[in-house]
Protein backbone atom coordinates (compact mmCIF):
# COMPACT_ATOMS: atom_id res chain seq x y z
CA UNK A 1 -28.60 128.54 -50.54
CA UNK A 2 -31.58 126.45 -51.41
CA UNK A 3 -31.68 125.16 -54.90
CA UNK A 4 -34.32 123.39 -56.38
CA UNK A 5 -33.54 121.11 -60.10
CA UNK A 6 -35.94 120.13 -62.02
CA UNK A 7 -35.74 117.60 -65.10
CA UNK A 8 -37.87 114.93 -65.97
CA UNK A 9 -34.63 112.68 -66.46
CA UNK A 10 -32.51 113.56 -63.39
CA UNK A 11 -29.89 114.80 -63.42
CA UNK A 12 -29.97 115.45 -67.54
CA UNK A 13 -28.06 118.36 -68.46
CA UNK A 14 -27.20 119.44 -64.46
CA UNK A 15 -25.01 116.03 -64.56
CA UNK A 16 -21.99 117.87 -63.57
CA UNK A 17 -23.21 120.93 -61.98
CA UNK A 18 -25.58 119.29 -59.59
CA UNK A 19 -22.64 116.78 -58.48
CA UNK A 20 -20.10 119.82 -57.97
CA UNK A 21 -22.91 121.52 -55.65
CA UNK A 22 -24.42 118.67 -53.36
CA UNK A 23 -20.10 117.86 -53.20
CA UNK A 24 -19.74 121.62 -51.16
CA UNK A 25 -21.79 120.64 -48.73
CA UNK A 26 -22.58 124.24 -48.28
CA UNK A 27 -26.05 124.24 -50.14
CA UNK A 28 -29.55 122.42 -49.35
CA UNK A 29 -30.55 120.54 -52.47
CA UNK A 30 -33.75 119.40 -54.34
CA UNK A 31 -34.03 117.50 -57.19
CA UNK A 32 -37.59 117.52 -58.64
CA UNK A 33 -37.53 114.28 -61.68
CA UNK A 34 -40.06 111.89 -63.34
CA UNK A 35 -37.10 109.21 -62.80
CA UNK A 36 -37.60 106.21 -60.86
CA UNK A 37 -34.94 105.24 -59.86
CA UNK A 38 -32.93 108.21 -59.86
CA UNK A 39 -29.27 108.20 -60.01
CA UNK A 40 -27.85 109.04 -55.86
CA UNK A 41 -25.91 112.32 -56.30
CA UNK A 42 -24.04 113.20 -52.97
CA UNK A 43 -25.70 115.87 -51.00
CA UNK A 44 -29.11 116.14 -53.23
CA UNK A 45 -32.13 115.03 -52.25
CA UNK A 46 -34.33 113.31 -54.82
CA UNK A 47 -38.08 113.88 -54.78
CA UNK A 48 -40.10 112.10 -57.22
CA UNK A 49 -43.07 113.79 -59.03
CA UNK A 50 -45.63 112.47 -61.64
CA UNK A 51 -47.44 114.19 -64.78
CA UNK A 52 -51.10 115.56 -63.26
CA UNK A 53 -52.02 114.43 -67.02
CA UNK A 54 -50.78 112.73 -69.68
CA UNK A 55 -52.12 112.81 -73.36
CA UNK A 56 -53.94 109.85 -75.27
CA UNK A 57 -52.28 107.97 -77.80
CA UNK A 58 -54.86 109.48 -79.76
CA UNK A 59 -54.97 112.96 -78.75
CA UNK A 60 -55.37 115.72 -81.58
CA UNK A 61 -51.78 116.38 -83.00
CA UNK A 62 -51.65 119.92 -82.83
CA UNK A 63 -52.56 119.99 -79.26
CA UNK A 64 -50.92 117.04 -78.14
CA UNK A 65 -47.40 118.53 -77.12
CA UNK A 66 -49.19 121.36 -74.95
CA UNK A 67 -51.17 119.36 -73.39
CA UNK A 68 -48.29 116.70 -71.88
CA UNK A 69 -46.55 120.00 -71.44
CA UNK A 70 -48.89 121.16 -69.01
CA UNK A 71 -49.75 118.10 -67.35
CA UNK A 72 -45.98 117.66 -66.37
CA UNK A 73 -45.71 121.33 -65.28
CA UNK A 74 -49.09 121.09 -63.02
CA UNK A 75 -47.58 117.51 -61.73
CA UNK A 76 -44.02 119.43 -60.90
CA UNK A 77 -46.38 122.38 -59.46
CA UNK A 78 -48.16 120.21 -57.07
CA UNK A 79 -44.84 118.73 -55.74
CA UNK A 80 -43.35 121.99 -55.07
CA UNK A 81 -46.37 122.97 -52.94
CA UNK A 82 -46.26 119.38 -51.01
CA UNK A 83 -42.47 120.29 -50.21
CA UNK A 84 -43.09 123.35 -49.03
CA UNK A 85 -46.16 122.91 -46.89
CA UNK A 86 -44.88 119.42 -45.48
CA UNK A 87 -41.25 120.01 -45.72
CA UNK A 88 -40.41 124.00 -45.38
CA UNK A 89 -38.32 124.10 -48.43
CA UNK A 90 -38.69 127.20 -50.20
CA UNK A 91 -36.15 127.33 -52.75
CA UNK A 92 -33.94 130.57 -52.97
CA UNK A 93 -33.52 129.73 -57.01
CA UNK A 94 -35.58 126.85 -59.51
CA UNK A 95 -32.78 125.51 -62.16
CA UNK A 96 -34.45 123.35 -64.81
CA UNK A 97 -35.19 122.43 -68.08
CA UNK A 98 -37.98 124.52 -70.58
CA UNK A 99 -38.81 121.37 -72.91
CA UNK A 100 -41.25 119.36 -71.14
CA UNK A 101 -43.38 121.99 -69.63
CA UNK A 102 -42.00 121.21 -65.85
CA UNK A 103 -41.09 124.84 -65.33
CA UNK A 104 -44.70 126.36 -66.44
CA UNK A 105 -46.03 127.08 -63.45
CA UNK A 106 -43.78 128.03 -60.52
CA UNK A 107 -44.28 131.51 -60.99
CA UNK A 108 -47.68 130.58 -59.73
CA UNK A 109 -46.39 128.57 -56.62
CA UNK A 110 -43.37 131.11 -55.57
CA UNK A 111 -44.03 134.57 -57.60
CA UNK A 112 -40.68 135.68 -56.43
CA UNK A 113 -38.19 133.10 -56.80
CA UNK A 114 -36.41 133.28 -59.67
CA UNK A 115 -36.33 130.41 -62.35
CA UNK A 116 -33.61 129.75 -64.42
CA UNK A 117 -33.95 127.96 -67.96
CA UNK A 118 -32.40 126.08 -70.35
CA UNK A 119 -33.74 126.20 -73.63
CA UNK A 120 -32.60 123.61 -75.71
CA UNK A 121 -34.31 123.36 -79.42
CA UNK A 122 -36.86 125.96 -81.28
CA UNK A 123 -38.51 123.92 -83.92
CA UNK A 124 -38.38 125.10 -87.23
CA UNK A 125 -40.03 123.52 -90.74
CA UNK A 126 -36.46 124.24 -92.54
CA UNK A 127 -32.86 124.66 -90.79
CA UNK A 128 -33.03 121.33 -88.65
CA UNK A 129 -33.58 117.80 -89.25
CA UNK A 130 -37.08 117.62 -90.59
CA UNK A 131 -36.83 117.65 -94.35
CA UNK A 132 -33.08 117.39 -94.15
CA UNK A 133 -32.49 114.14 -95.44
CA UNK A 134 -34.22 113.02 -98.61
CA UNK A 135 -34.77 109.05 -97.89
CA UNK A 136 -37.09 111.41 -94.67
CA UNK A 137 -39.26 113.96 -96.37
CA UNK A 138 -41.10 116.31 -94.40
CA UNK A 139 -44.75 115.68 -94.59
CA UNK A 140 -47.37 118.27 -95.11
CA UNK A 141 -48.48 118.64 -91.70
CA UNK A 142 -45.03 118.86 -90.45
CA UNK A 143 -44.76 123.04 -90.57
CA UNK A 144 -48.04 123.35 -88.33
CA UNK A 145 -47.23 120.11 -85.85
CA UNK A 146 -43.70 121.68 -85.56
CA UNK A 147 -44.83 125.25 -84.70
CA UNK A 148 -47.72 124.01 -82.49
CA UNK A 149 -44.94 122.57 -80.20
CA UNK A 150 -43.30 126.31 -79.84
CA UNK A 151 -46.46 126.51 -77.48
CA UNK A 152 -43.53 125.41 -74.56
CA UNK A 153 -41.15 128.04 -75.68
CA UNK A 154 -42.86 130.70 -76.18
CA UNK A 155 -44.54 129.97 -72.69
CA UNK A 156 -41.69 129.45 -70.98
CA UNK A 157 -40.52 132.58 -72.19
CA UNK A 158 -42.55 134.61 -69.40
CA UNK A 159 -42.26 131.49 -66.88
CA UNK A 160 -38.43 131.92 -66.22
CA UNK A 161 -36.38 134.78 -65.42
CA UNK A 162 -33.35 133.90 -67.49
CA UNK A 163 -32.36 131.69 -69.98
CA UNK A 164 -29.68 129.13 -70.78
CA UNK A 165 -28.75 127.58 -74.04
CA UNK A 166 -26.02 124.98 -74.72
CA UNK A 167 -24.44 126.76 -78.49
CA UNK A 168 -24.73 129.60 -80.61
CA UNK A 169 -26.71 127.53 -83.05
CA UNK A 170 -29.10 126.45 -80.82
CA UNK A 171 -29.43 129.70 -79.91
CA UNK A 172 -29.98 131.76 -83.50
CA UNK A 173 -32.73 128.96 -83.71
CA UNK A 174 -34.98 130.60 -81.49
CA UNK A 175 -37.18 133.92 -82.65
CA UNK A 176 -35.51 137.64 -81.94
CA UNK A 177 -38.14 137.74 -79.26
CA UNK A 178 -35.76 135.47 -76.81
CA UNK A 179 -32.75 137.37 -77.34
CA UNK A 180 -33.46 139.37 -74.30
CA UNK A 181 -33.31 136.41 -72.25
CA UNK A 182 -30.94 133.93 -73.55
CA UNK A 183 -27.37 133.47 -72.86
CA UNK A 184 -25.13 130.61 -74.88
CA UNK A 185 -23.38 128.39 -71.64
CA UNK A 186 -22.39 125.02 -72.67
CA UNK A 187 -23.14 122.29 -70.10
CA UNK A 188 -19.66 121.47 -69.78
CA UNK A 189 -17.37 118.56 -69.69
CA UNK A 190 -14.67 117.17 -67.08
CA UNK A 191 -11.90 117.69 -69.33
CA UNK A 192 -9.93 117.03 -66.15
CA UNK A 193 -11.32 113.35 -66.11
CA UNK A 194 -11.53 112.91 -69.68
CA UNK A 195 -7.94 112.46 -70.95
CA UNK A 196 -6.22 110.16 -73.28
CA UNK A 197 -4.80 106.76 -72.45
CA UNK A 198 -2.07 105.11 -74.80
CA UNK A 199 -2.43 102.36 -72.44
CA UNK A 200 -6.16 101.59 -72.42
CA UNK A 201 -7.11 97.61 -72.46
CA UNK A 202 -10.46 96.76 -73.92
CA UNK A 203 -11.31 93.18 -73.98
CA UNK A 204 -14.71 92.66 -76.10
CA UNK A 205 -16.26 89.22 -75.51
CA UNK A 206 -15.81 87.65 -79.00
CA UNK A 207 -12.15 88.12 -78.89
CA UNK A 208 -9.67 86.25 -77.31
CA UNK A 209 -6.90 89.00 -76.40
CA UNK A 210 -7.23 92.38 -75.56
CA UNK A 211 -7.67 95.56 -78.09
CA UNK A 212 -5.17 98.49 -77.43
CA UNK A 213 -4.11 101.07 -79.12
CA UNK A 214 -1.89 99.39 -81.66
CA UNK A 215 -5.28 98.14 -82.89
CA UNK A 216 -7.29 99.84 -86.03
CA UNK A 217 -10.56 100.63 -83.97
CA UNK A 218 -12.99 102.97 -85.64
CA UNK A 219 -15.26 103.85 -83.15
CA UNK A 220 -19.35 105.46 -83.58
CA UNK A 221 -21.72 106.51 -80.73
CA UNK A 222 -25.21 107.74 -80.74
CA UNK A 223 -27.73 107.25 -77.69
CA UNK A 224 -29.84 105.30 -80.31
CA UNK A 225 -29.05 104.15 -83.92
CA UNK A 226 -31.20 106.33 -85.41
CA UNK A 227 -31.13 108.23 -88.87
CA UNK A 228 -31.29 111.84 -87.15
CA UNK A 229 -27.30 110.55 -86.00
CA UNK A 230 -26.72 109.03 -89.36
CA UNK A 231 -26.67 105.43 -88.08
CA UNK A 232 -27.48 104.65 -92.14
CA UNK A 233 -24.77 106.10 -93.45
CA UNK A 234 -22.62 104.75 -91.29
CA UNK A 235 -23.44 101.41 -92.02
CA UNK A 236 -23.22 102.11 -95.68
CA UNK A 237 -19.86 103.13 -95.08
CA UNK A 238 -18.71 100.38 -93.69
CA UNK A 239 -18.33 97.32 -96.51
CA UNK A 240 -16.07 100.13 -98.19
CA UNK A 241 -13.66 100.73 -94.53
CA UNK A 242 -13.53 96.77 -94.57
CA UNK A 243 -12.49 96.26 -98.12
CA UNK A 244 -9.55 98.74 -97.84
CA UNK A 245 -8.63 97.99 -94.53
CA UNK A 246 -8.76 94.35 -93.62
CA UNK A 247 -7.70 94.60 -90.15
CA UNK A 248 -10.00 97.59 -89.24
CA UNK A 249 -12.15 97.08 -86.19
CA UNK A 250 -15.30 98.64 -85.76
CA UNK A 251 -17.22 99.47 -82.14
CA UNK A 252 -20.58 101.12 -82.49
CA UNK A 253 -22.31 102.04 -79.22
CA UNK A 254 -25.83 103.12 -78.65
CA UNK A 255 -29.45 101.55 -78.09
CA UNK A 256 -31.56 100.26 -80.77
CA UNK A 257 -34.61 102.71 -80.03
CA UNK A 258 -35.82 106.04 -81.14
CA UNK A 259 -34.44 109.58 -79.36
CA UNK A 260 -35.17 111.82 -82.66
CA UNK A 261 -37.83 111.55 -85.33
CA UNK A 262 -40.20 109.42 -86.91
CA UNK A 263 -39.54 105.49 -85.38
CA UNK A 264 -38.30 103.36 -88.49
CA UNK A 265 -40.90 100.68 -89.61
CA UNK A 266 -38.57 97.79 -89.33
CA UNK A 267 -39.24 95.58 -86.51
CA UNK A 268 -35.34 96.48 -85.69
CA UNK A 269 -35.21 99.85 -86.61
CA UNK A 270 -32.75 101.56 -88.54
CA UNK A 271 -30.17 99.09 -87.83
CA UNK A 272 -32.39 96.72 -89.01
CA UNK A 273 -33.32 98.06 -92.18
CA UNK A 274 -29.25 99.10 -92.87
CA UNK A 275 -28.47 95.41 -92.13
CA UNK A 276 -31.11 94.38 -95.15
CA UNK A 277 -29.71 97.26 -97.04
CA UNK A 278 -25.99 96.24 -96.54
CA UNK A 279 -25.48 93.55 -94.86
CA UNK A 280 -24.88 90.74 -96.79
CA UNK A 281 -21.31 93.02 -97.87
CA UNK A 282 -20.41 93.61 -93.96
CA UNK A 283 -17.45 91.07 -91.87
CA UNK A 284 -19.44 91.05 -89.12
CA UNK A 285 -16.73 89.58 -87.42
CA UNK A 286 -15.46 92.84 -87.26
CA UNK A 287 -17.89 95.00 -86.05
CA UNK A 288 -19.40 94.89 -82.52
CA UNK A 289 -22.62 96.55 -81.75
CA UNK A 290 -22.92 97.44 -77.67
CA UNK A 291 -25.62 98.58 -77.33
CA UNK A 292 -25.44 100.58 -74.25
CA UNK A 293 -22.36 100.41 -72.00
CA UNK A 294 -21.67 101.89 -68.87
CA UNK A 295 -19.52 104.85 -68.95
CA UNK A 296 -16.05 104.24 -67.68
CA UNK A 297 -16.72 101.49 -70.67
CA UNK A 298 -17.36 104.20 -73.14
CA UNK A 299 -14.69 106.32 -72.10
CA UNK A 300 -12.23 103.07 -72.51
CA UNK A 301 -13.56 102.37 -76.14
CA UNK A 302 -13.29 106.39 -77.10
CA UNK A 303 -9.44 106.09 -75.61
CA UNK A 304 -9.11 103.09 -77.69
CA UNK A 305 -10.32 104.79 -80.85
CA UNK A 306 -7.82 105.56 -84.01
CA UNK A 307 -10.32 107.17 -85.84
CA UNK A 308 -14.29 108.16 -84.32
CA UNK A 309 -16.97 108.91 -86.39
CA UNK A 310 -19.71 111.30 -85.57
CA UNK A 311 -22.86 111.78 -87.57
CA UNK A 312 -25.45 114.17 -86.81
CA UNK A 313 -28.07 116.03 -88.95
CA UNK A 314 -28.59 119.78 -87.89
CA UNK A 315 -29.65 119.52 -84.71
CA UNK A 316 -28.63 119.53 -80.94
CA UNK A 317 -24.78 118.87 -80.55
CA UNK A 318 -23.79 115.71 -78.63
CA UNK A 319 -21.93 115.43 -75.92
CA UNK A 320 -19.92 112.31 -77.14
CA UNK A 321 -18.24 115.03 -79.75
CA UNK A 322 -16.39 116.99 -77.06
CA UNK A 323 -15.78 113.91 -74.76
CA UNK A 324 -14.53 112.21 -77.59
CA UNK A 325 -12.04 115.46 -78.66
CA UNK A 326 -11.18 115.88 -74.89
CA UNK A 327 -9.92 112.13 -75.00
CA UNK A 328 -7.59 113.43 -78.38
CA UNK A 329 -9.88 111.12 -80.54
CA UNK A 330 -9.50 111.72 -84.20
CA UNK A 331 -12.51 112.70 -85.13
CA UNK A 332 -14.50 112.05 -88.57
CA UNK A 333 -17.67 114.10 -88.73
CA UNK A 334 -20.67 115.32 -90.86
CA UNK A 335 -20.63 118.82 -92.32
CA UNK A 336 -23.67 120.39 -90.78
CA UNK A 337 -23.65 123.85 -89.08
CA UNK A 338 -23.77 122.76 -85.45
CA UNK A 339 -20.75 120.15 -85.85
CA UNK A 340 -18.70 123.17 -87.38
CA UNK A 341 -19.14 125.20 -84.22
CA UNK A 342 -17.03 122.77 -82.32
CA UNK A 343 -15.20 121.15 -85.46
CA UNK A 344 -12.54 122.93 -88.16
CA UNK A 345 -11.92 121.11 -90.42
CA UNK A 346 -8.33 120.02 -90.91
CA UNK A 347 -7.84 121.85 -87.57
CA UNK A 348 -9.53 119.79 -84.88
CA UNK A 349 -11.32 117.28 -86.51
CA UNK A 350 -12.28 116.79 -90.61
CA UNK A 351 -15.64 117.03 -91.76
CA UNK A 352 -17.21 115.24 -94.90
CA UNK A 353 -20.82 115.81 -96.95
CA UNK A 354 -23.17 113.66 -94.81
CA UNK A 355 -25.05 112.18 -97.76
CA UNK A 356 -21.81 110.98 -99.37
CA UNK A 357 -20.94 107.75 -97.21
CA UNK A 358 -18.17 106.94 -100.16
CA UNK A 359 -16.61 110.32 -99.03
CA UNK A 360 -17.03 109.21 -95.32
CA UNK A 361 -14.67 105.87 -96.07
CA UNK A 362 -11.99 107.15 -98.14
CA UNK A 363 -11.64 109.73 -94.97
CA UNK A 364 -11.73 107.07 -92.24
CA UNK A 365 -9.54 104.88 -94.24
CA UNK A 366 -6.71 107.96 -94.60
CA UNK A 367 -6.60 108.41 -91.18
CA UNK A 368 -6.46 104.79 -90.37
CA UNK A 369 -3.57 103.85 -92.84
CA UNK A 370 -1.93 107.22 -91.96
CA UNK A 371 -2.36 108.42 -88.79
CA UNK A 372 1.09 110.13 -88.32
CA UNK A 373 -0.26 112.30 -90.94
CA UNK A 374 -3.34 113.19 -89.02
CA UNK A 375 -1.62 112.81 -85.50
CA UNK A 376 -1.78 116.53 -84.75
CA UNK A 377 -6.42 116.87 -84.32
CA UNK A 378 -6.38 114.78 -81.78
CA UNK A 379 -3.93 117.29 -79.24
CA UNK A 380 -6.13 120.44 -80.98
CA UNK A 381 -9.10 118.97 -80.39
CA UNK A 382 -8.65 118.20 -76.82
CA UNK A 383 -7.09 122.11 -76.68
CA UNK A 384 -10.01 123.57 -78.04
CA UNK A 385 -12.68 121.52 -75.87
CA UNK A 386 -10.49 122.55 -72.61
CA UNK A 387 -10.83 126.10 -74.08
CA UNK A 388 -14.81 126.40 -74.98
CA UNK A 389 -16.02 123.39 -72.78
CA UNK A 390 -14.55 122.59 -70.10
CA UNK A 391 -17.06 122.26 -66.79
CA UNK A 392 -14.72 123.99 -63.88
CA UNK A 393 -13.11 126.65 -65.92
CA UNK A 394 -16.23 127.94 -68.31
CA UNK A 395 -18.99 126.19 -67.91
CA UNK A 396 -19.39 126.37 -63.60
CA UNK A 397 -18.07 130.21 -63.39
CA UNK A 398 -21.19 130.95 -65.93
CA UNK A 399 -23.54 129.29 -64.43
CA UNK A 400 -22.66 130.33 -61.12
CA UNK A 401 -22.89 134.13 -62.09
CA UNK A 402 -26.05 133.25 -64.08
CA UNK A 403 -27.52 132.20 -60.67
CA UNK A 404 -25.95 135.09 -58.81
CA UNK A 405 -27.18 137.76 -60.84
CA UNK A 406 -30.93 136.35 -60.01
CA UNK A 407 -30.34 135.79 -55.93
CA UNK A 408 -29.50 138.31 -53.26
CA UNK A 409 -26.01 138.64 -52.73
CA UNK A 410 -26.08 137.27 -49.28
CA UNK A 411 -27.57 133.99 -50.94
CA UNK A 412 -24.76 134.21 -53.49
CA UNK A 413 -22.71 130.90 -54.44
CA UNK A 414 -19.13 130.81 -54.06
CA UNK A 415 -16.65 129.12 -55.82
């Protein structure tokens, strides 16, 4: 089969899939991406495209989404022409991602090859993290600039043959009118790789011996320390963790930049304006900030981890919560409806108010000076992840039968 990707961020969501697939050496593979450099995947070729048009800094709000939207999609358009005319590759089946407008067009380039979608957020004024948290109100505007960026959805709706989205709430987000094409399929995670260590060695470079697992490491991750992943109350939460445990440890990882909402005004962002905040009450010989690590790193730290915290408004679960469970971490998170999904409380994980950072350290510091106690959501956790999550036994077999049901059955992947 020929299979075309496309995602502005290769590989993005088709991490794991895309690897699986160029690994069979059975398929010829495409992957149409903005990224330069893109990450080498065995058995995928990478071809590089660039937006026909990007918006001005200044371009009119309402319009500005739509019109980066389409530039992208004409840019992707133009590249799958150029690979076909120069090349010969005609894809059997497009697999990409509905958010940035790349799949807009193909219809228009190959009327009959099918496209496959995933759909990953519906904005809404109410439900979601605009106007969630006070200390963030929701301006005026927000409603109309929110619903003027459904533009890609809704388009997208007649530009793909079938949809994909990651979780049931990210599903009941969207309007009835996608119901007819949308199917919930996880990404997936390699459970298989992502296991627990009781003899993991992290050596952090303002320490002079090794952490292990005998250690009290409280661990947080977030691709940025932003407020939309609770970075703030986090922080808060931390003079009280210090004061009742004196030989907690605490690893944050995660840039310093903006993912989700409005950019903070602090020349430092959020972390900057928590450190004002709070600061002056924090050991911060005692807490490490990363930054960004490389991921056998990150898995290390999340083996290492007696107790991890994850904070998220409503909005797009992330993948650090199930590779966290699937590594038996013991996990502290916020109460919001997507978290539950993944997350019982008392069962896999326990869940506390996300406005009430007091509530947050009295749980962490439980499970830290009892952990017998709370020894048996680690083992669930990692069940229930292998169970709903897992790449080769749920996610792959869904996606592959997603892709079959579109293709001719002599075209038909195999697993």
């Amino acid at each position: 089969m020929k299979v075309l990707f496309v995602h502005q961020n290769m590989p993005g969501q088709y991490r794991e899939f895309a690897e699986w697939l160029g690994t069979t050496g059975q398929h010829e593979i495409v992957f149409l991406t903005q990224r330069d450099p893109a990450p080498k995947l065995t058995g995928v070729r990478t071809v590089h495209y660039a937006p026909h048009r990007t918006p001005a800094k200044n371009a009119y709000g309402l319009s500005k989404i739509w019109e980066g939207a389409t530039g992208a999609g004409y840019g992707a358009a133009l590249a799958a022409q150029k690979l076909e005319k120069e090349d010969g590759f005609r894809p059997d089946i497009v697999i990409g991602h509905t958010g940035w407008g790349e799949l807009l067009f193909f219809k228009q380039v190959w009327a009959d090859v099918p496209v496959l979608g995933l759909f990953e957020y519906f904005y809404r004024p109410t439900g979601g993290p605009v106007g969630f948290d006070p200390e963030e109100p929701a301006s005026p505007q927000s409603p109309f600039l929110l619903h003027a960026r459904n533009s890609v959805p809704f388009t997208n709706l007649h530009s793909v043959d079938r949809g994909i989205v990651p979780t049931y709430w990210q599903r009941d987000r969207f309007p009835e009118t996608f119901a007819q094409i949308l199917h919930v399929l996880h990404d997936g995670i390699r459970t298989d790789r992502l296991l627990p260590n009781p003899n993991v060695r992290v050596r952090l470079t303002r320490l002079e011996r090794d952490l292990t697992r005998d250690d009290e490491i409280v661990t947080y991750v977030a691709r940025n320390m932003e407020r939309t992943r609770g970075v703030h109350q986090f922080m808060r939460a931390l003079p009280k963790i210090q004061a009742a445990r004196p030989n907690a440890r605490v690893i944050a990882i995660g840039g310093n930049e903006t993912s989700y909402g409005a950019p903070s005004k602090h020349p430092r962002g959020v972390r900057g304006e928590m450190e004002a905040e709070v600061g002056h009450l924090i050991d911060w010989d005692r807490v490490h900030f990363l930054g960004r690590v490389p991921y056998p790193e990150f898995c290390r730290i999340l083996q290492l981890s007696r107790c991890h915290i994850y904070l998220t408004m409503p909005f797009v679960l992330s993948w650090s919560l199930l590779e966290a469970m699937s590594m038996q971490a013991t996990i502290v998170a916020s109460d919001v409806a997507p978290v539950r999904e993944a997350v019982t409380h008392g069962e896999t994980g326990l869940l506390v108010d996300f406005f009430d950072p007091s509530a947050l350290a009295r749980q962490v510091c439980d499970v830290l000076e009892a952990p017998h106690a709370f020894a048996h959501l680690g083992p669930a956790a990692r069940q229930h992840v292998v169970e709903k999550y897992d790449f080769l036994t749920r996610s792959l077999p869904g996606l592959v039968d997603h892709i079959n049901a579109l293709v001719p059955s002599d075209k038909a992947i195999r697993i």
